[in-house]
N, C-alpha and C. Protein backbone atom coordinates (compact mmCIF):
# COMPACT_ATOMS: atom_id res chain seq x y z
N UNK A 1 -18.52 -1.38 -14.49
CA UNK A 1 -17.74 -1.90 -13.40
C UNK A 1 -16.27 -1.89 -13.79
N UNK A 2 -15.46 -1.54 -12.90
CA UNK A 2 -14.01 -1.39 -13.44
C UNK A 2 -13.03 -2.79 -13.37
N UNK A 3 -12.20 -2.90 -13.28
CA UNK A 3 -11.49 -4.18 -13.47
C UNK A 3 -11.06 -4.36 -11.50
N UNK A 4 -10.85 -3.02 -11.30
CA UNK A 4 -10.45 -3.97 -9.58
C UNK A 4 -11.67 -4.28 -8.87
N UNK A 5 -13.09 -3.52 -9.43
CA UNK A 5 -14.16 -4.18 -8.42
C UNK A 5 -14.50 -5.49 -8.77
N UNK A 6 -13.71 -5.87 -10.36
CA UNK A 6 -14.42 -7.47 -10.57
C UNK A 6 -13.45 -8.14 -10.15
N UNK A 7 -11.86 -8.12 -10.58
CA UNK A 7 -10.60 -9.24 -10.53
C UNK A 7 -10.29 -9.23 -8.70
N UNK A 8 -10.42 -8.48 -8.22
CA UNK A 8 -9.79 -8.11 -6.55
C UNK A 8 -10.64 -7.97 -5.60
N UNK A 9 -10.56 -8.87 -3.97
CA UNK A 9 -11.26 -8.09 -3.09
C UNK A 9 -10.61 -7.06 -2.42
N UNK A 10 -11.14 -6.05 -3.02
CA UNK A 10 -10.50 -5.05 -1.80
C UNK A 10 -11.40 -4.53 -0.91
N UNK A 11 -10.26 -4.51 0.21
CA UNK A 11 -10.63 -3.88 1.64
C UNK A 11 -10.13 -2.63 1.47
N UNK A 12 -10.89 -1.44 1.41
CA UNK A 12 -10.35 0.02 1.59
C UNK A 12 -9.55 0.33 2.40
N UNK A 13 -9.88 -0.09 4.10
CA UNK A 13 -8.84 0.50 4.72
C UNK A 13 -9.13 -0.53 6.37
N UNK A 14 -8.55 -1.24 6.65
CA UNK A 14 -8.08 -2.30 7.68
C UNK A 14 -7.31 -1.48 9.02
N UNK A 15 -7.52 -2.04 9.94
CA UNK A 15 -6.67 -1.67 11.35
C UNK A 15 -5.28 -2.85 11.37
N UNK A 16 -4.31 -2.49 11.41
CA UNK A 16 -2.96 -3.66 11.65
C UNK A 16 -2.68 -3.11 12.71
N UNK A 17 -1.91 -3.76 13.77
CA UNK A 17 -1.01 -3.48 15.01
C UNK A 17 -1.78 -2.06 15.70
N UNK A 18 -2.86 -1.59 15.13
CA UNK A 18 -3.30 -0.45 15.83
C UNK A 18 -3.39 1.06 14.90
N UNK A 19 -2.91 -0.06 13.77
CA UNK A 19 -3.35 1.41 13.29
C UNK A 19 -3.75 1.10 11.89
N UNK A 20 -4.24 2.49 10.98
CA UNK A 20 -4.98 2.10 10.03
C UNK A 20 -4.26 2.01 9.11
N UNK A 21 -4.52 1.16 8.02
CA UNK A 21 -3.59 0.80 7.00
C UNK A 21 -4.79 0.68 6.22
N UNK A 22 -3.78 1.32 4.60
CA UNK A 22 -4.61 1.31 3.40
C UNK A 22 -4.28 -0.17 2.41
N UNK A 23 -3.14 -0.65 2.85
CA UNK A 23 -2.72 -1.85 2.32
C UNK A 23 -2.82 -3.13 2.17
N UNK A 24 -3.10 -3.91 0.64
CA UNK A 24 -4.09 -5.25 0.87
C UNK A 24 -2.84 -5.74 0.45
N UNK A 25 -1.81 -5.44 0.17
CA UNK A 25 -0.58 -7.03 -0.25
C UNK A 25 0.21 -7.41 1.09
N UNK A 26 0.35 -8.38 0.79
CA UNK A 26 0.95 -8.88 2.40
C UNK A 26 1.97 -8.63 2.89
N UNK A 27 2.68 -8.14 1.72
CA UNK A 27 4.36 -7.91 2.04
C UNK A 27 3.85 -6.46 2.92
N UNK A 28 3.17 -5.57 1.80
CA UNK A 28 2.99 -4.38 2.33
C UNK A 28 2.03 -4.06 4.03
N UNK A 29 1.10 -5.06 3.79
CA UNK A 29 0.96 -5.38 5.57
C UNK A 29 1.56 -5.15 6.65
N UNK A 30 2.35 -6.21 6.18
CA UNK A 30 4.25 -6.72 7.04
C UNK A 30 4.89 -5.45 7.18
N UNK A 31 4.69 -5.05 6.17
CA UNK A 31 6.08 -3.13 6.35
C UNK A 31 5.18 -2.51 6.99
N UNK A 32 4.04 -2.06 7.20
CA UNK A 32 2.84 -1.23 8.17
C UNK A 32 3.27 -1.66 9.18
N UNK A 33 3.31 -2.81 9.73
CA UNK A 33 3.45 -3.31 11.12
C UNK A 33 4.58 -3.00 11.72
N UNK A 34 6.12 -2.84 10.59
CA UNK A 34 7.12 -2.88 10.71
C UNK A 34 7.69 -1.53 10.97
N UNK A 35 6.98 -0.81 10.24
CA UNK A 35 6.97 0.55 10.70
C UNK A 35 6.76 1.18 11.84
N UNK A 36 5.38 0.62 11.66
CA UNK A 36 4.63 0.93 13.20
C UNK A 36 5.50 0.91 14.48
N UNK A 37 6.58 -0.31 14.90
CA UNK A 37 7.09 -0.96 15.70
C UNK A 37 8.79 -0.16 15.69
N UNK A 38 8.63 0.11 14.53
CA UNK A 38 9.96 1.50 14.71
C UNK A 38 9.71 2.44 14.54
N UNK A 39 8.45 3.27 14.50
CA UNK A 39 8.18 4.72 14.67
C UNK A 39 8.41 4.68 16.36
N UNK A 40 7.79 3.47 17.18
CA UNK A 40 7.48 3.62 18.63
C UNK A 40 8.98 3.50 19.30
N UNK A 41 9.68 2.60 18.85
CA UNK A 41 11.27 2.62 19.23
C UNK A 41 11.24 3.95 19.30
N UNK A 42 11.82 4.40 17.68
CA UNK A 42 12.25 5.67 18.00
C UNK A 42 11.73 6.91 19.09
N UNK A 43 10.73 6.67 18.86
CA UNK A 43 9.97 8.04 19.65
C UNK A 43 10.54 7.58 21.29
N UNK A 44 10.57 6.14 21.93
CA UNK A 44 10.95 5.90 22.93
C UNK A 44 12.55 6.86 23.04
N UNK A 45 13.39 6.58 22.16
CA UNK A 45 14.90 7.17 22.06
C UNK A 45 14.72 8.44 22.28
N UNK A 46 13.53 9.03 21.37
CA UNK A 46 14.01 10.72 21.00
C UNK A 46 13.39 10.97 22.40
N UNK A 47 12.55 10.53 23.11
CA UNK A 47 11.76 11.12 24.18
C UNK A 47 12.80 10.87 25.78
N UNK A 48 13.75 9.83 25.37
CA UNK A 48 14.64 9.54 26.90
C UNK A 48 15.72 10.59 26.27
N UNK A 49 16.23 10.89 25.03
CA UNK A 49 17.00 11.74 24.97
C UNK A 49 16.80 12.91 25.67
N UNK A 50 15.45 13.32 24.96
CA UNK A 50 14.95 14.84 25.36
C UNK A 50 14.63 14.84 26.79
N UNK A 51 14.74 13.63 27.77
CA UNK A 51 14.77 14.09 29.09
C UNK A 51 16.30 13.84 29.64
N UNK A 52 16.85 13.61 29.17
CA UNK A 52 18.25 13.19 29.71
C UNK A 52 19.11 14.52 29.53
N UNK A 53 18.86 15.40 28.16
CA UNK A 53 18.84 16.81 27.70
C UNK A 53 18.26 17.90 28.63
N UNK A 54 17.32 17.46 29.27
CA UNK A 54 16.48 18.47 30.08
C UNK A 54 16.94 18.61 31.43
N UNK A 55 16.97 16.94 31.69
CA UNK A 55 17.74 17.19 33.35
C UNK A 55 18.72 17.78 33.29
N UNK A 56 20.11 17.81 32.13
CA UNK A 56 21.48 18.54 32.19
C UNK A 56 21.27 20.03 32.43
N UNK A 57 20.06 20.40 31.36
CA UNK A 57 19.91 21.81 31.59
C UNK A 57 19.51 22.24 33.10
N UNK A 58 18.58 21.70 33.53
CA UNK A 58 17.99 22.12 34.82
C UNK A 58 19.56 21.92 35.87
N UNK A 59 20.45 21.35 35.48
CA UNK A 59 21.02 21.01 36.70
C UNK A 59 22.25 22.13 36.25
N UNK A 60 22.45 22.53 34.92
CA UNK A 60 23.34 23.89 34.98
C UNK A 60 22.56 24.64 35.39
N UNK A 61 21.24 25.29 35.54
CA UNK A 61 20.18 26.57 35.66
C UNK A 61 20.86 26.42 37.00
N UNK A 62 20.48 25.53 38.05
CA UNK A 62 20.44 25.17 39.60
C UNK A 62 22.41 25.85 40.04
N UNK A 63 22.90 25.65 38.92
CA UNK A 63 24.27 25.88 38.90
C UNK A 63 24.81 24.79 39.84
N UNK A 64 24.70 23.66 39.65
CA UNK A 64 25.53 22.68 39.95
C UNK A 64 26.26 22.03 38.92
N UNK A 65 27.29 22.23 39.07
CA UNK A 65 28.58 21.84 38.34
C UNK A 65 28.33 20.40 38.00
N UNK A 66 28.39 19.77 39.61
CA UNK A 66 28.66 18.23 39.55
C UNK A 66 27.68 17.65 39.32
N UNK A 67 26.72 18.00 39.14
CA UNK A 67 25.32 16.90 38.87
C UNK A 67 25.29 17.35 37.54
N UNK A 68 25.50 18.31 36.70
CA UNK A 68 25.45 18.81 35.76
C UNK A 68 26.26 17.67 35.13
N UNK A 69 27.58 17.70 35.09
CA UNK A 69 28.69 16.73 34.38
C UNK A 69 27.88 15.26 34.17
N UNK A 70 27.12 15.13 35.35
CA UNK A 70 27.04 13.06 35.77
C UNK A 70 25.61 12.79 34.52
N UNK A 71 24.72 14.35 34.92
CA UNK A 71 23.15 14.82 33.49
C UNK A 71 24.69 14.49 32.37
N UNK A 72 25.42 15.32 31.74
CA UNK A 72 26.22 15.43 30.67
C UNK A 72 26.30 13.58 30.00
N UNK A 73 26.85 13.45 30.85
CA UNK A 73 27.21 11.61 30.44
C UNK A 73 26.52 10.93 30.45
N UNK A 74 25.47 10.95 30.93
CA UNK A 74 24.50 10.07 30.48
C UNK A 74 23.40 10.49 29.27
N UNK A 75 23.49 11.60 28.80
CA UNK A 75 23.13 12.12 28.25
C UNK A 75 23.60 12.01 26.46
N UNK A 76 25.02 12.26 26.67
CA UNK A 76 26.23 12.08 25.38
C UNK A 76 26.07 10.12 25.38
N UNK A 77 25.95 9.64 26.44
CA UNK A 77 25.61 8.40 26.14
C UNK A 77 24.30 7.94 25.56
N UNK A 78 23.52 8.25 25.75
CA UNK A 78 22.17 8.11 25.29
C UNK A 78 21.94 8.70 23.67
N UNK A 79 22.25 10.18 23.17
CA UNK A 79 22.61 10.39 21.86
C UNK A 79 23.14 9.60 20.96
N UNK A 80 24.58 9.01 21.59
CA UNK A 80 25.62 8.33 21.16
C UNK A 80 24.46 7.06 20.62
N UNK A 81 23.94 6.42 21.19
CA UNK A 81 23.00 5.32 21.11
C UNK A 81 22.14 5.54 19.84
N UNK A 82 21.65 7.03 20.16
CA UNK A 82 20.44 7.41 19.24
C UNK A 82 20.90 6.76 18.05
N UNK A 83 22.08 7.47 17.51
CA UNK A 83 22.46 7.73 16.33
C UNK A 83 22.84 6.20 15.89
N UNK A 84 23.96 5.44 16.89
CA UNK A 84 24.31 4.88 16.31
C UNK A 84 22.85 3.45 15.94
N UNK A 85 22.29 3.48 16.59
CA UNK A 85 20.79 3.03 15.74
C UNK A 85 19.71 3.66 15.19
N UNK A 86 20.31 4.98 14.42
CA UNK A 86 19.72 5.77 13.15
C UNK A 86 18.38 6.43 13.62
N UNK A 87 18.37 6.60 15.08
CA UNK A 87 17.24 7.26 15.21
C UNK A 87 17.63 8.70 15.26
N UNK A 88 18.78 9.32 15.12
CA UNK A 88 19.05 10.34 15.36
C UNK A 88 20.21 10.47 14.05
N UNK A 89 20.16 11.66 13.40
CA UNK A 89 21.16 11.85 12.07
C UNK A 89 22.53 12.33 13.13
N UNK A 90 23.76 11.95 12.96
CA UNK A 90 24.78 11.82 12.94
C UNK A 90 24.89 13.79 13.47
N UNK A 91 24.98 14.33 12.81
CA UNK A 91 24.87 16.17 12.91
C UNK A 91 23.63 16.22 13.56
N UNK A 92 22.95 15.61 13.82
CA UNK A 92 21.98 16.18 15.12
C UNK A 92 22.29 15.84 16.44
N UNK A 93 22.70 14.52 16.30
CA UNK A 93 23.44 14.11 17.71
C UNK A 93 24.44 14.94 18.33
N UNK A 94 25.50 15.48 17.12
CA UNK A 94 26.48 16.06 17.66
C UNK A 94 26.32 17.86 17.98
N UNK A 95 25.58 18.12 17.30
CA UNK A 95 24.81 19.16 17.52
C UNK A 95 24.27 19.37 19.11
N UNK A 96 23.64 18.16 19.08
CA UNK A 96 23.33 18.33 20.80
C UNK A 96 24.16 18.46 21.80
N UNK A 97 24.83 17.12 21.52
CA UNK A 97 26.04 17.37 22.66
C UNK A 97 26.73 18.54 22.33
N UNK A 98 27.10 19.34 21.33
CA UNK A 98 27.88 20.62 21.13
C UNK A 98 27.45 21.48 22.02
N UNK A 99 25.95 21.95 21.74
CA UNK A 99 24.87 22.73 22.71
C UNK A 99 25.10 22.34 24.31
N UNK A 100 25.03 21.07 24.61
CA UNK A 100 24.88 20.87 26.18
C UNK A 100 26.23 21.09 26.57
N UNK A 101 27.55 20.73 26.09
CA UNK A 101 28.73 21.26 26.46
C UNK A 101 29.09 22.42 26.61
N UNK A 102 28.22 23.01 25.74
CA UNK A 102 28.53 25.14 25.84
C UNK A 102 28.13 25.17 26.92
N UNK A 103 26.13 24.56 26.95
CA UNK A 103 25.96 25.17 28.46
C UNK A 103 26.79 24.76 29.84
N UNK A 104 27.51 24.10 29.66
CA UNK A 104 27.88 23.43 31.13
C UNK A 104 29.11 24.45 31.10
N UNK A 105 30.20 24.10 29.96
CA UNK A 105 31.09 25.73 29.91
C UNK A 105 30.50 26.38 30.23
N UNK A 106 29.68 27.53 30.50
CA UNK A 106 29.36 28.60 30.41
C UNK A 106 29.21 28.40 32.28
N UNK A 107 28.89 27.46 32.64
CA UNK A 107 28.85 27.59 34.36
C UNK A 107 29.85 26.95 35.02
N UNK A 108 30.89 26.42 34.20
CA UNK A 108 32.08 26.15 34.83
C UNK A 108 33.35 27.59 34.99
N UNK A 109 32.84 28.46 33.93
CA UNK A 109 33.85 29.04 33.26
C UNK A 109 33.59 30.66 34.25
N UNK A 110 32.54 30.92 35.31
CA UNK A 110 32.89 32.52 35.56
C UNK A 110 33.25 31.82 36.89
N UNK A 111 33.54 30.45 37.16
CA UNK A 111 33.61 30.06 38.93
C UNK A 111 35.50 29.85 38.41
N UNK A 112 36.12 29.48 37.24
CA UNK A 112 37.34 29.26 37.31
C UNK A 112 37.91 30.62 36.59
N UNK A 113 37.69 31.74 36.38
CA UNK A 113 38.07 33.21 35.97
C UNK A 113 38.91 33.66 37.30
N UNK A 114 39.92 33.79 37.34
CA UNK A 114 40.70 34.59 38.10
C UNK A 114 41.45 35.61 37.48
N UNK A 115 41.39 36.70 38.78
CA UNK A 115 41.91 38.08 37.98
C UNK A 115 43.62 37.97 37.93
N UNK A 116 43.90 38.59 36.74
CA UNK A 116 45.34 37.79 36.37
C UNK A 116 46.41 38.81 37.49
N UNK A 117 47.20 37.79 37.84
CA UNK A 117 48.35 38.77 38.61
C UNK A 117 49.38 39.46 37.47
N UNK A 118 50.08 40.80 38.31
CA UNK A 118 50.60 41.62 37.12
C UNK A 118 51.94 41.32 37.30
C-alpha cells in the first residue's frame, strides 16, 4: 500500500461549478471555480467582439458607408474593453481594429477618387 492510499482521502476526480476537477486542496478547488468563471467571461467578450467584427464587415460588403462607421465604433469600443480587461492581448486588439479600418477605407476610398483636373 503506498503512503497516499493510507495518510489521504483521495477523491480522483470531483465535478465543481460544472466541471470536472482533479483537485482535492481547497485553495486549488477555489482556483477551478475561479477559472471556470473567467474562461466564461472571456468567451462572453471574445464572442460579442466577433459579432460586433462581423456586423462591420457585412455592412462594408452591403457597401454602406454609414452603418459601416456606427458597426466601426462600437466595435473599436468593445475591443478597447477586451483588452483593457486582458481578455484580449494588447496587438490583437489593435490588430483588429487595424483590419476593420482598412476594410471600411477600402469602401470609402473608390466613392471619394476624383479624376484630377489638369
Amino acid at each position: 500500500m503506498r503512503c497516499s492510499d493510507k495518510c489521504y482521502n483521495f477523491t480522483a476526480v470531483r465535478v465543481v461549478a460544472g466541471v470536472t476537477c482533479v483537485a482535492n486542496i481547497k485553495s486549488a478547488i477555489k482556483r477551478v471555480k475561479i477559472a471556470e468563471r473567467n474562461r466564461l467571461r472571456n468567451k462572453a467578450y471574445k464572442s460579442a467582439v466577433k459579432t460586433l467584427i462581423k456586423k462591420c464587415l457585412l455592412a462594408v460588403q452591403a457597401g454602406e458607408a454609414a452603418q459601416g462607421e456606427a458597426a466601426l465604433r462600437l466595435a473599436y469600443s468593445k475591443i478597447d474593453k477586451a483588452v483593457k480587461r486582458g481578455v484580449l492581448h494588447p496587438n490583437n486588439g489593435a490588430r483588429k481594429k487595424s483590419r476593420l479600418a482598412r476594410k471600411l477605407k477600402q469602401l470609402e476610398a473608390p466613392a471619394q477618387t476624383v479624376a484630377p483636373s489638369a
